[in-house]
C-alpha atoms as a PDB file:
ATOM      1  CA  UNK A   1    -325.976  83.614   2.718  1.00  0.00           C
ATOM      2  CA  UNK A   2    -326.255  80.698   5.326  1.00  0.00           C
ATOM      3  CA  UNK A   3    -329.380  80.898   5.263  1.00  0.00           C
ATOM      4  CA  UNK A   4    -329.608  80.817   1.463  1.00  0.00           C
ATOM      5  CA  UNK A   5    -327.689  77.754   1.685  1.00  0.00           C
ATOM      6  CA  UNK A   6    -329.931  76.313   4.025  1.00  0.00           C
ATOM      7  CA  UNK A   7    -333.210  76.706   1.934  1.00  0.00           C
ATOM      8  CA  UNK A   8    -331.308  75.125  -1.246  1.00  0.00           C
ATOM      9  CA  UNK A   9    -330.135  72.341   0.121  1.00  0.00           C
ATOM     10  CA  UNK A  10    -333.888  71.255   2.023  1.00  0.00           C
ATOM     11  CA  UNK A  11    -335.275  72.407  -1.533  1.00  0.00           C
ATOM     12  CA  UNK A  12    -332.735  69.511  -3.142  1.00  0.00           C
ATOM     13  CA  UNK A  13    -333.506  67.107  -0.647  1.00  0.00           C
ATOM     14  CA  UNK A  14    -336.869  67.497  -0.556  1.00  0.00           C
ATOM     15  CA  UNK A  15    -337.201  67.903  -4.086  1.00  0.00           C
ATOM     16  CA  UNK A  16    -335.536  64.334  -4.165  1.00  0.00           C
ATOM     17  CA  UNK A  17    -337.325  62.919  -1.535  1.00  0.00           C
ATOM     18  CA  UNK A  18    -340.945  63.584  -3.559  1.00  0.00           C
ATOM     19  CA  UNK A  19    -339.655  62.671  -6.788  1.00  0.00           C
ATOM     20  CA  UNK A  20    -337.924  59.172  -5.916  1.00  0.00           C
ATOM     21  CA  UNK A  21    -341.202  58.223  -4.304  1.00  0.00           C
ATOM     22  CA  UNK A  22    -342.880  59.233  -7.346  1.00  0.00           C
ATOM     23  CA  UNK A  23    -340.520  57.326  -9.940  1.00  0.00           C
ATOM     24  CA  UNK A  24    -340.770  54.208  -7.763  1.00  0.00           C
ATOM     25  CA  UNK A  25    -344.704  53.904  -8.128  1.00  0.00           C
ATOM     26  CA  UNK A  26    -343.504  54.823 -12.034  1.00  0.00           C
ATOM     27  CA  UNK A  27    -341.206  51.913 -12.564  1.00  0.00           C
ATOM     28  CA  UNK A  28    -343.746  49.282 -11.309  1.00  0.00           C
ATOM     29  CA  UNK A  29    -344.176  46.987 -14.175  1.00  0.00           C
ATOM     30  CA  UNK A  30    -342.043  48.912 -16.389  1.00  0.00           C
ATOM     31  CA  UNK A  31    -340.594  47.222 -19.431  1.00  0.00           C
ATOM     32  CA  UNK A  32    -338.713  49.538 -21.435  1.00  0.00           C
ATOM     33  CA  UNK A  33    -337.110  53.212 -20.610  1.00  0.00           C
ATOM     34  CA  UNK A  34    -335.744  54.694 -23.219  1.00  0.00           C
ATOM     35  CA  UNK A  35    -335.012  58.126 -22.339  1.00  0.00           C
ATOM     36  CA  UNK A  36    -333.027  59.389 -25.639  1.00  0.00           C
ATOM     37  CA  UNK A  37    -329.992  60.754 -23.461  1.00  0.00           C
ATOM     38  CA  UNK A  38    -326.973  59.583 -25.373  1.00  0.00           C
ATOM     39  CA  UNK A  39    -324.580  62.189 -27.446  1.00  0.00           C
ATOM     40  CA  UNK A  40    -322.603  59.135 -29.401  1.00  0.00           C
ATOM     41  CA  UNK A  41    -322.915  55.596 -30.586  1.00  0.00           C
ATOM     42  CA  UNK A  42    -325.794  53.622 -31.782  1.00  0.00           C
ATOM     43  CA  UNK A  43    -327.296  52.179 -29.049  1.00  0.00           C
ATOM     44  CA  UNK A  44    -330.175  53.822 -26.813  1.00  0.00           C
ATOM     45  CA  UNK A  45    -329.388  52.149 -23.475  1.00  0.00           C
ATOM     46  CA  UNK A  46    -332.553  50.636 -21.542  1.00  0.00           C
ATOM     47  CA  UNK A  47    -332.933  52.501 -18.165  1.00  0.00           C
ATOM     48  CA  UNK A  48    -335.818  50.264 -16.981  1.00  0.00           C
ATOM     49  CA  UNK A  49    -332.861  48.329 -15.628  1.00  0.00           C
ATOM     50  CA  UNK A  50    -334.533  45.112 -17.693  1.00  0.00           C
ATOM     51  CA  UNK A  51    -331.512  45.169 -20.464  1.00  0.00           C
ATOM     52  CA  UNK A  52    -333.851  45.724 -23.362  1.00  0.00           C
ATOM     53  CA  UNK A  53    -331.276  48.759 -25.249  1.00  0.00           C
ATOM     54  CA  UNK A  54    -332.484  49.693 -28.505  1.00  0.00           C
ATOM     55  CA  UNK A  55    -329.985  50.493 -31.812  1.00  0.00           C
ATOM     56  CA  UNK A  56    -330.485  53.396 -33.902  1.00  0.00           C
ATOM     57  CA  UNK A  57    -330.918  52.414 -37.478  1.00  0.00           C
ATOM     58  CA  UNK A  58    -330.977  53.943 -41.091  1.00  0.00           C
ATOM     59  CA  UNK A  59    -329.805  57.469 -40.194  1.00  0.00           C
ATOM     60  CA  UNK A  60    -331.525  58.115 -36.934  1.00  0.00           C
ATOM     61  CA  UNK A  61    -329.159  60.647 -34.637  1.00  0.00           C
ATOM     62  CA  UNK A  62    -329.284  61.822 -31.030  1.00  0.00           C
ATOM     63  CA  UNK A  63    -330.392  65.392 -30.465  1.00  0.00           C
ATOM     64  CA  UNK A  64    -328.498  66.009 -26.885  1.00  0.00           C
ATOM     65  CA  UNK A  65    -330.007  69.706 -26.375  1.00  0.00           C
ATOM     66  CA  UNK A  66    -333.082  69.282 -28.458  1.00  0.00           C
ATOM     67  CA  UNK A  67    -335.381  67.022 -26.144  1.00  0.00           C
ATOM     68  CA  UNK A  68    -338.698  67.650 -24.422  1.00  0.00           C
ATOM     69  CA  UNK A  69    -336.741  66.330 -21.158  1.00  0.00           C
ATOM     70  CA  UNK A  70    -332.571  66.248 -21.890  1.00  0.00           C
ATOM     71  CA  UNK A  71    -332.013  64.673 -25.483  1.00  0.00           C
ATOM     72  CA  UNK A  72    -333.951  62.955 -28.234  1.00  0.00           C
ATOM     73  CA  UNK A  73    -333.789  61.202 -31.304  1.00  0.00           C
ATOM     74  CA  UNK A  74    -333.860  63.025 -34.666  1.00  0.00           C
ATOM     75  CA  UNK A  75    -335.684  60.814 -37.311  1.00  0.00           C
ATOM     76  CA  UNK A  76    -335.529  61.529 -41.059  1.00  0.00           C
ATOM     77  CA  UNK A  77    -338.675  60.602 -42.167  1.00  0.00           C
ATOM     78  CA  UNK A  78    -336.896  58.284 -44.695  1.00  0.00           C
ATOM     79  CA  UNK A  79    -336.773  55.009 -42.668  1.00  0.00           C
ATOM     80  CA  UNK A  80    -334.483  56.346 -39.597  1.00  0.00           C
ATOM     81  CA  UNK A  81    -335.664  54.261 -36.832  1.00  0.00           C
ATOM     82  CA  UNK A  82    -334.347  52.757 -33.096  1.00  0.00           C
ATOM     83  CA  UNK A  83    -335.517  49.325 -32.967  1.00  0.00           C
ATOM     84  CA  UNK A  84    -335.006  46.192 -30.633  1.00  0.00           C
ATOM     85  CA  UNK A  85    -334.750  42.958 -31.976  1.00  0.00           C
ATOM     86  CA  UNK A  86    -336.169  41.535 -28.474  1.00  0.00           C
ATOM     87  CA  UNK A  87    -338.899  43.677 -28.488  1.00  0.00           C
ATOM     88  CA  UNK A  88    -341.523  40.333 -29.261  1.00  0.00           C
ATOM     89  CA  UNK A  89    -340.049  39.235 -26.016  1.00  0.00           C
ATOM     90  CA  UNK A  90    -341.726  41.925 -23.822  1.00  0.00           C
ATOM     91  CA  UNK A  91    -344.562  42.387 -26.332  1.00  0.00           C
ATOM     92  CA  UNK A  92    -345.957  38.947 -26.904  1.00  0.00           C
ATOM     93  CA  UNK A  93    -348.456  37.465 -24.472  1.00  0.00           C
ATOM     94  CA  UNK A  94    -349.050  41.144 -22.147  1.00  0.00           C
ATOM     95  CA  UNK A  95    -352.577  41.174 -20.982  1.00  0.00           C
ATOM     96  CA  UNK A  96    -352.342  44.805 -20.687  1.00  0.00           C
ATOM     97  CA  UNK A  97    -349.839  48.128 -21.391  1.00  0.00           C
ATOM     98  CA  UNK A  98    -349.190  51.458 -21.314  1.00  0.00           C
ATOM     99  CA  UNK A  99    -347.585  53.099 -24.054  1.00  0.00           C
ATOM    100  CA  UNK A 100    -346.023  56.890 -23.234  1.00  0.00           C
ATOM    101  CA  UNK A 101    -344.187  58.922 -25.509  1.00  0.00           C
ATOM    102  CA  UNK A 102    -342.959  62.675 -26.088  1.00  0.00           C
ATOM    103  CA  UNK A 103    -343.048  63.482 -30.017  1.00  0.00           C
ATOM    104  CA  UNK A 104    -342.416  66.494 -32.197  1.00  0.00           C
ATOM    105  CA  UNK A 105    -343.349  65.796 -35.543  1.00  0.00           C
ATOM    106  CA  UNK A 106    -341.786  68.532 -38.393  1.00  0.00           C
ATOM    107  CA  UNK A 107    -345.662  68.682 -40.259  1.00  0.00           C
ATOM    108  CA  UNK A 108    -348.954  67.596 -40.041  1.00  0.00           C
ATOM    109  CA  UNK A 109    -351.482  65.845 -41.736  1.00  0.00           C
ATOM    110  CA  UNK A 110    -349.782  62.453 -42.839  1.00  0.00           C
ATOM    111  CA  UNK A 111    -349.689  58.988 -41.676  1.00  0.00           C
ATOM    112  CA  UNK A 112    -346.274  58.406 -39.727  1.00  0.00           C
ATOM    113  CA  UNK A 113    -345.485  56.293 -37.029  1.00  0.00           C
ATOM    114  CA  UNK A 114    -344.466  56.397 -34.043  1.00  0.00           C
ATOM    115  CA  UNK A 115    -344.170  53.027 -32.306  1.00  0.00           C
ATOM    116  CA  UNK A 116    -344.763  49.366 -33.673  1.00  0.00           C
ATOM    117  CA  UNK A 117    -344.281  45.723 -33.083  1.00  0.00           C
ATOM    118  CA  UNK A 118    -342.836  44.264 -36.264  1.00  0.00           C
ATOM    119  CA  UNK A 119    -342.051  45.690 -40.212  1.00  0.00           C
ATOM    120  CA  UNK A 120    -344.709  47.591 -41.337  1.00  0.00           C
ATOM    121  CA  UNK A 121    -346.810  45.978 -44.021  1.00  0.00           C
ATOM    122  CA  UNK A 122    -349.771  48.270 -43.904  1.00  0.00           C
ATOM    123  CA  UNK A 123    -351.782  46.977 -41.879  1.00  0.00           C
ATOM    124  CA  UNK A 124    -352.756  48.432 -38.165  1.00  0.00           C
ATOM    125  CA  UNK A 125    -352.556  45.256 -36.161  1.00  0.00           C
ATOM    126  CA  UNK A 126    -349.937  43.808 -33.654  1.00  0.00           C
ATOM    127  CA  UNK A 127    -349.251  46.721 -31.271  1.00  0.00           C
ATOM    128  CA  UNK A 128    -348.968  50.003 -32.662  1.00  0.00           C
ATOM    129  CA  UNK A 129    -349.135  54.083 -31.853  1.00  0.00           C
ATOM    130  CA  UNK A 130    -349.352  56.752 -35.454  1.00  0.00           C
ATOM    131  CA  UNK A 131    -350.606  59.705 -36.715  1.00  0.00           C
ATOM    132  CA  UNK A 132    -353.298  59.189 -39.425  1.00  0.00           C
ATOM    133  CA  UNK A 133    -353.599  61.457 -41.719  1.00  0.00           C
ATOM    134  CA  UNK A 134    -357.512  60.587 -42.620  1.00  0.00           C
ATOM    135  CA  UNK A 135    -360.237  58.219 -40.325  1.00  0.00           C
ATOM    136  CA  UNK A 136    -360.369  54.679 -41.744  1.00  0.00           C
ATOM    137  CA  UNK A 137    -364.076  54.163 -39.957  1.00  0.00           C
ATOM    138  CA  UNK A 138    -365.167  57.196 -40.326  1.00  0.00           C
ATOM    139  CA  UNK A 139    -365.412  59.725 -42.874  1.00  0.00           C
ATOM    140  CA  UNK A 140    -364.455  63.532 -42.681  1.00  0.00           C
ATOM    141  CA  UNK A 141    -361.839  62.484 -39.884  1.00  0.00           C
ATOM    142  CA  UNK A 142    -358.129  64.090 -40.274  1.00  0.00           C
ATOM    143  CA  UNK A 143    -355.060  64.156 -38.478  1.00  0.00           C
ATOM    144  CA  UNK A 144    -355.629  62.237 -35.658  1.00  0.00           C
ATOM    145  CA  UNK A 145    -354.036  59.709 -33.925  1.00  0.00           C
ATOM    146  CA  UNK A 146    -354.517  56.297 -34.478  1.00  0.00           C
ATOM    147  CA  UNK A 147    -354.120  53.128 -32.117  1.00  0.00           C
ATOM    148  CA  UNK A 148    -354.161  49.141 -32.707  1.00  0.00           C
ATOM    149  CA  UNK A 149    -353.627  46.006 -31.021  1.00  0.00           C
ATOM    150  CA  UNK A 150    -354.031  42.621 -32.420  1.00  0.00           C
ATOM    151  CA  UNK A 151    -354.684  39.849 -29.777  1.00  0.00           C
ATOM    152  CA  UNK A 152    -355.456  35.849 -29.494  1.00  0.00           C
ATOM    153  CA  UNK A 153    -359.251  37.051 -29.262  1.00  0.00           C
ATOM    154  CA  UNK A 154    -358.835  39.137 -32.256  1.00  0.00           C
ATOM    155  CA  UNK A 155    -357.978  43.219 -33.172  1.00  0.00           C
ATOM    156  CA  UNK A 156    -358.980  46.073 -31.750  1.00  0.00           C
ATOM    157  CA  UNK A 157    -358.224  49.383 -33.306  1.00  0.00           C
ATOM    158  CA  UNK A 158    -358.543  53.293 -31.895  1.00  0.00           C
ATOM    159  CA  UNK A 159    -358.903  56.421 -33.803  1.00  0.00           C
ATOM    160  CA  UNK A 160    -359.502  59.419 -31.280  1.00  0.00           C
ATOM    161  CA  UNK A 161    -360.841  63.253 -32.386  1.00  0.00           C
ATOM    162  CA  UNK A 162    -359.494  64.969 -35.451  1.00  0.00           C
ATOM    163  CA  UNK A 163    -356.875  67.754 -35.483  1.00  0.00           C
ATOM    164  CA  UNK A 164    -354.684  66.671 -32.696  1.00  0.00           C
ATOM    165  CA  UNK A 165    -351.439  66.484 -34.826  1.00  0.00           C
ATOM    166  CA  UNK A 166    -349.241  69.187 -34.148  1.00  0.00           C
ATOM    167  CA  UNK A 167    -345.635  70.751 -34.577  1.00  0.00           C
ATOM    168  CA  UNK A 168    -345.128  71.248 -31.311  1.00  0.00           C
ATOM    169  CA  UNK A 169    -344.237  68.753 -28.155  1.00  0.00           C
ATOM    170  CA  UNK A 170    -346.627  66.310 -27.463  1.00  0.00           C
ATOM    171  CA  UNK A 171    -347.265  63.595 -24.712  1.00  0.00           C
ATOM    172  CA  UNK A 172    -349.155  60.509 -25.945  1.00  0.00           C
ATOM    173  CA  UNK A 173    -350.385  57.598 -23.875  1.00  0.00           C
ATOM    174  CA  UNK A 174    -352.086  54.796 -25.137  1.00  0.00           C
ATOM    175  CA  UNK A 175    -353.843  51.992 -23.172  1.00  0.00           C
ATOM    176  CA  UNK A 176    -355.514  48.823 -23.102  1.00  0.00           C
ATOM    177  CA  UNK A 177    -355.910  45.710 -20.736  1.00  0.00           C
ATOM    178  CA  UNK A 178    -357.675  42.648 -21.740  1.00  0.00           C
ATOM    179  CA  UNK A 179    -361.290  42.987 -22.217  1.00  0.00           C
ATOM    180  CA  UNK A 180    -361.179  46.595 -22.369  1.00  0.00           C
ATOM    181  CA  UNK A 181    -361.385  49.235 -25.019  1.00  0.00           C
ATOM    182  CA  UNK A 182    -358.423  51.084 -25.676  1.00  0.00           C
ATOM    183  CA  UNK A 183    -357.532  54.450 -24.365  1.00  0.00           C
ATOM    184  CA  UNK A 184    -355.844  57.518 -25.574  1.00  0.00           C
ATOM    185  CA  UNK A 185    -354.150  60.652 -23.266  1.00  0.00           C
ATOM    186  CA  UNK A 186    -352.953  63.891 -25.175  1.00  0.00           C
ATOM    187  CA  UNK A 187    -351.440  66.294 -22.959  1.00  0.00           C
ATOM    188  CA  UNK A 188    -352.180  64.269 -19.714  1.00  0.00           C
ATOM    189  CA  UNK A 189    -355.816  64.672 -21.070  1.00  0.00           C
ATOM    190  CA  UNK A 190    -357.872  61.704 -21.980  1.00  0.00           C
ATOM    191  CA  UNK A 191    -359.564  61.580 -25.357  1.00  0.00           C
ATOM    192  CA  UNK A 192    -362.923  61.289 -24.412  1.00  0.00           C
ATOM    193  CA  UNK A 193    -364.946  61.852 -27.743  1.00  0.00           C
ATOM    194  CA  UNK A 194    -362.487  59.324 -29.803  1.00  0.00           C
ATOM    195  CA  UNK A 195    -363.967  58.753 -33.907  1.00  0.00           C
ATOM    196  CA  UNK A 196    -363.857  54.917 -33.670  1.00  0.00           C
ATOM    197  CA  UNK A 197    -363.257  52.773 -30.515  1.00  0.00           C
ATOM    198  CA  UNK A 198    -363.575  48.906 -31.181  1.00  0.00           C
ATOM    199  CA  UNK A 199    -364.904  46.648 -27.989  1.00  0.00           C
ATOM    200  CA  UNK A 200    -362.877  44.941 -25.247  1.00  0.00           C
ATOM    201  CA  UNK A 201    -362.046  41.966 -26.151  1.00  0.00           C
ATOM    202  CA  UNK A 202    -360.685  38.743 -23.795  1.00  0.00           C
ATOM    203  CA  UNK A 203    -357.278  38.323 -24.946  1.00  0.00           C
ATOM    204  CA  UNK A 204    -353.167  38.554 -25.160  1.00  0.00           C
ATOM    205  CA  UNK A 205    -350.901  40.555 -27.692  1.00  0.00           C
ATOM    206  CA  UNK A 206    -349.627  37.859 -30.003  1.00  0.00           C
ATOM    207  CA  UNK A 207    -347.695  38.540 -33.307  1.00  0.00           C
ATOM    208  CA  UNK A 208    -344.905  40.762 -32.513  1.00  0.00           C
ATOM    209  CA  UNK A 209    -341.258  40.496 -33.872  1.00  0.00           C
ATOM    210  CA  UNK A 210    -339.979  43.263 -32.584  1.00  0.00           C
ATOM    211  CA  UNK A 211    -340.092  46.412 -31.452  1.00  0.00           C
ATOM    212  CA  UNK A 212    -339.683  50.106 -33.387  1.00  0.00           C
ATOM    213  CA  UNK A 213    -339.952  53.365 -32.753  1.00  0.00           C
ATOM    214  CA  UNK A 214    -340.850  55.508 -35.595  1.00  0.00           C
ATOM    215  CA  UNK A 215    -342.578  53.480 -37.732  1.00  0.00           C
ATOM    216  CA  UNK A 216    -345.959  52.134 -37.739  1.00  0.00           C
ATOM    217  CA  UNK A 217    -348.531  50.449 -40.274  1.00  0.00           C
ATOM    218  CA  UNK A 218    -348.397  52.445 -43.356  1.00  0.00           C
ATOM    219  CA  UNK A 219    -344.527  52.710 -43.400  1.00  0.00           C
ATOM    220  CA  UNK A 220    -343.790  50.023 -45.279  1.00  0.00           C
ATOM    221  CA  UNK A 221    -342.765  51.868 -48.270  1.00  0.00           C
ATOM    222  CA  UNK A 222    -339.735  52.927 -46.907  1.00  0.00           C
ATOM    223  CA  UNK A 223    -340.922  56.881 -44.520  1.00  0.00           C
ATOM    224  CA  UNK A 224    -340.908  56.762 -40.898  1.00  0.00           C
ATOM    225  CA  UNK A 225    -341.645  59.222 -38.545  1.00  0.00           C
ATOM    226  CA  UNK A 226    -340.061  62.974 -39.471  1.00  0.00           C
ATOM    227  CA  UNK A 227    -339.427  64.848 -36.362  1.00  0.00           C
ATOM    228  CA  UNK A 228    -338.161  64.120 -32.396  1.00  0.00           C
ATOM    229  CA  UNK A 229    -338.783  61.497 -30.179  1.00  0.00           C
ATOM    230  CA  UNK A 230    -338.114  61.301 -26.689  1.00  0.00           C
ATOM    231  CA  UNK A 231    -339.009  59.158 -23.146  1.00  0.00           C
ATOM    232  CA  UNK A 232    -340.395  56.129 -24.370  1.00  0.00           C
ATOM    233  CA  UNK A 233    -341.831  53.624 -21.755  1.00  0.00           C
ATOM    234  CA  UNK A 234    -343.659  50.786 -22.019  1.00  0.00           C
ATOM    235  CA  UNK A 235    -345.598  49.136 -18.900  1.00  0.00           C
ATOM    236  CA  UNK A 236    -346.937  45.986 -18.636  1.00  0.00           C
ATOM    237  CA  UNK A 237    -350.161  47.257 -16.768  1.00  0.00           C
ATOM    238  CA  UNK A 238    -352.547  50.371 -17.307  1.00  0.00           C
ATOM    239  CA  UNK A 239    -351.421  53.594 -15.269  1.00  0.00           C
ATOM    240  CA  UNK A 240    -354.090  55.684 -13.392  1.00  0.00           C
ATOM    241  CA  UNK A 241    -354.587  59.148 -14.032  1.00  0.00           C
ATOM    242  CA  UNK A 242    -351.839  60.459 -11.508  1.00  0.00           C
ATOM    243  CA  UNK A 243    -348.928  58.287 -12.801  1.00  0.00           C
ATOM    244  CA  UNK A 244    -350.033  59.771 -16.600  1.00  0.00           C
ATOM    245  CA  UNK A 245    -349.929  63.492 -15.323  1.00  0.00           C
ATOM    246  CA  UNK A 246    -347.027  63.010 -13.949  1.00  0.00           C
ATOM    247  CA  UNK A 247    -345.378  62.234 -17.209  1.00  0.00           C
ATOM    248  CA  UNK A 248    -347.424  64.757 -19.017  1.00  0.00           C
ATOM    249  CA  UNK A 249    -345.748  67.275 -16.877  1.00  0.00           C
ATOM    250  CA  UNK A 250    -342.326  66.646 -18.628  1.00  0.00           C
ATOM    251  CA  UNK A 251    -340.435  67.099 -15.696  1.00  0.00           C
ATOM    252  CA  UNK A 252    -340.677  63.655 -13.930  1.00  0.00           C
ATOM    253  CA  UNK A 253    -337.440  62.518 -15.682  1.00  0.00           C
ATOM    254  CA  UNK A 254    -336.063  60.269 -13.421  1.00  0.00           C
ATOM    255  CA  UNK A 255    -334.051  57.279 -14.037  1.00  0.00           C
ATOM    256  CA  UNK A 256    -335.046  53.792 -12.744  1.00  0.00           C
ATOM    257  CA  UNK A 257    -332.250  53.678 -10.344  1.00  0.00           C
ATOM    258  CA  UNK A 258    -334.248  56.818  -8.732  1.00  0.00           C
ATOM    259  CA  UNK A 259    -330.200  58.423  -9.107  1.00  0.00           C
ATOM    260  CA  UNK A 260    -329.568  61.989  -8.191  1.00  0.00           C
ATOM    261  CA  UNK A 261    -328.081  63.195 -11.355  1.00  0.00           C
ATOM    262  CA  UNK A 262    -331.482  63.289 -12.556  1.00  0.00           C
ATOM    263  CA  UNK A 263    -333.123  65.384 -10.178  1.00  0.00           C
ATOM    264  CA  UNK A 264    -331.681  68.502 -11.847  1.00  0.00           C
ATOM    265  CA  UNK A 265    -332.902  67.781 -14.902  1.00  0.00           C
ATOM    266  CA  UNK A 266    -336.190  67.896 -12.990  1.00  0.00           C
ATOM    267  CA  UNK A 267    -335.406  71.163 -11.084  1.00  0.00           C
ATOM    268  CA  UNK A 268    -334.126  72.470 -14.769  1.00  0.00           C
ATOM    269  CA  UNK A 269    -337.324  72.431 -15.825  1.00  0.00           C
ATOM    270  CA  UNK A 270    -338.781  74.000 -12.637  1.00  0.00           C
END
């Protein structure tokens, strides 16, 4: 039994050891952390430790056992949305970012959002992250997932392979950095055969109000995004391949703070 004890305790500490040095390369130029952990109240509290909490808004709820990693939040479909006011703040003048997400939409084959940078007007432009129902640039594309930035050198706008929406848990991560094309990971994978991928161009994000998470461009007639959503982070710099497989693993849940009451939610999923 001793011995038993032994191994446990050099499996926790080692176990906490490899992840805190893996969450500290993770919260380099990390803006927002929202990781969807709450059980009451409105407000989805900012773990990046930069202040920027998020309110739920028009029916949005926390799901504390339902998440791909601890909780998430349940959105109706009919406008339920966490938004930050601030979000232009963080948004406005980046010269590059990383956008991860877990999602688990309740269908397929529609055009929901999942993250945006002001009130939808339908237009992709700004800063956003959906699923398209149906290619804009290219015909006989369906239900993929659709990208766009819009920057002080002009837009750019992504729409990677068809028949990537699905019902079940997800990881997106969606990149750009000035001059670059932009960049889509499903699964930790990287979209290499993307429909429609506009050209680098020189410039910074400009135009956003705010930020929200689930809604994008065409949800300006009152839907948003019906399903989960959980572990949103936004970076202020492109993350290699590592740093994205690590959050495609879904068990790299640890909180800025690198504090220890995470770590079993990482050996939970072990």
């Amino acid at each position: 039994m001793r011995n038993l004890n032994w191994l446990i305790l050099i499996t926790l500490i080692v176990t906490f050891y490899l992840t805190s040095v893996a969450s500290a390369g993770l919260n380099d130029g990390l803006l927002i952390y929202l990781p969807f952990d709450e059980r009451s109240g409105q407000t989805a509290a900012d773990k990046s430790g930069n202040n920027n909490d998020a309110d739920l808004i028009d029916g949005a709820k926390w799901k504390p056992n339902d998440g791909k990693i601890g909780g998430a939040v349940e959105l109706d479909g009919a406008g339920a949305a966490v938004e930050d006011l601030n979000g232009g703040d963080y948004i406005n003048g980046l010269e590059a970012f990383t956008i991860s997400v877990w999602v688990k939409s309740a269908s397929v084959g529609h055009d929901r959002g999942i993250i945006f940078g002001k009130d939808p007007a339908g237009g992709d432009d700004v800063f956003g992250l959906r699923y398209d129902a149906a290619s804009w640039a290219t015909p006989g594309g369906t239900n993929l997932v659709k990208g766009a930035i819009t920057t002080t050198g002009g837009g750019q706008a992504y729409e990677g392979k068809s028949n990537v929406q699905t019902t079940q848990w997800q990881h997106l991560v969606f990149t750009w950095k000035s001059g670059e094309q932009l960049t889509l990971y499903i699964d930790g994978e990287l979209d290499d055969d993307p429909i429609h991928n506009d050209g680098g161009k020189e410039g910074k994000i400009s135009g956003a109000t705010k930020l929200i998470i689930g809604k994008g461009a065409k949800d300006n007639n009152g839907t948003s995004w019906n399903g989960l959503i959980d572990d949103v982070r936004i970076y202020n710099r492109v993350l290699d391949e590592a740093e994205i497989a690590d959050l495609a693993s879904g068990v790299l849940a640890v909180e800025a703070d690198g504090k220890l009451a995470t770590i079993w939610a990482h050996l939970k999923q072990r």
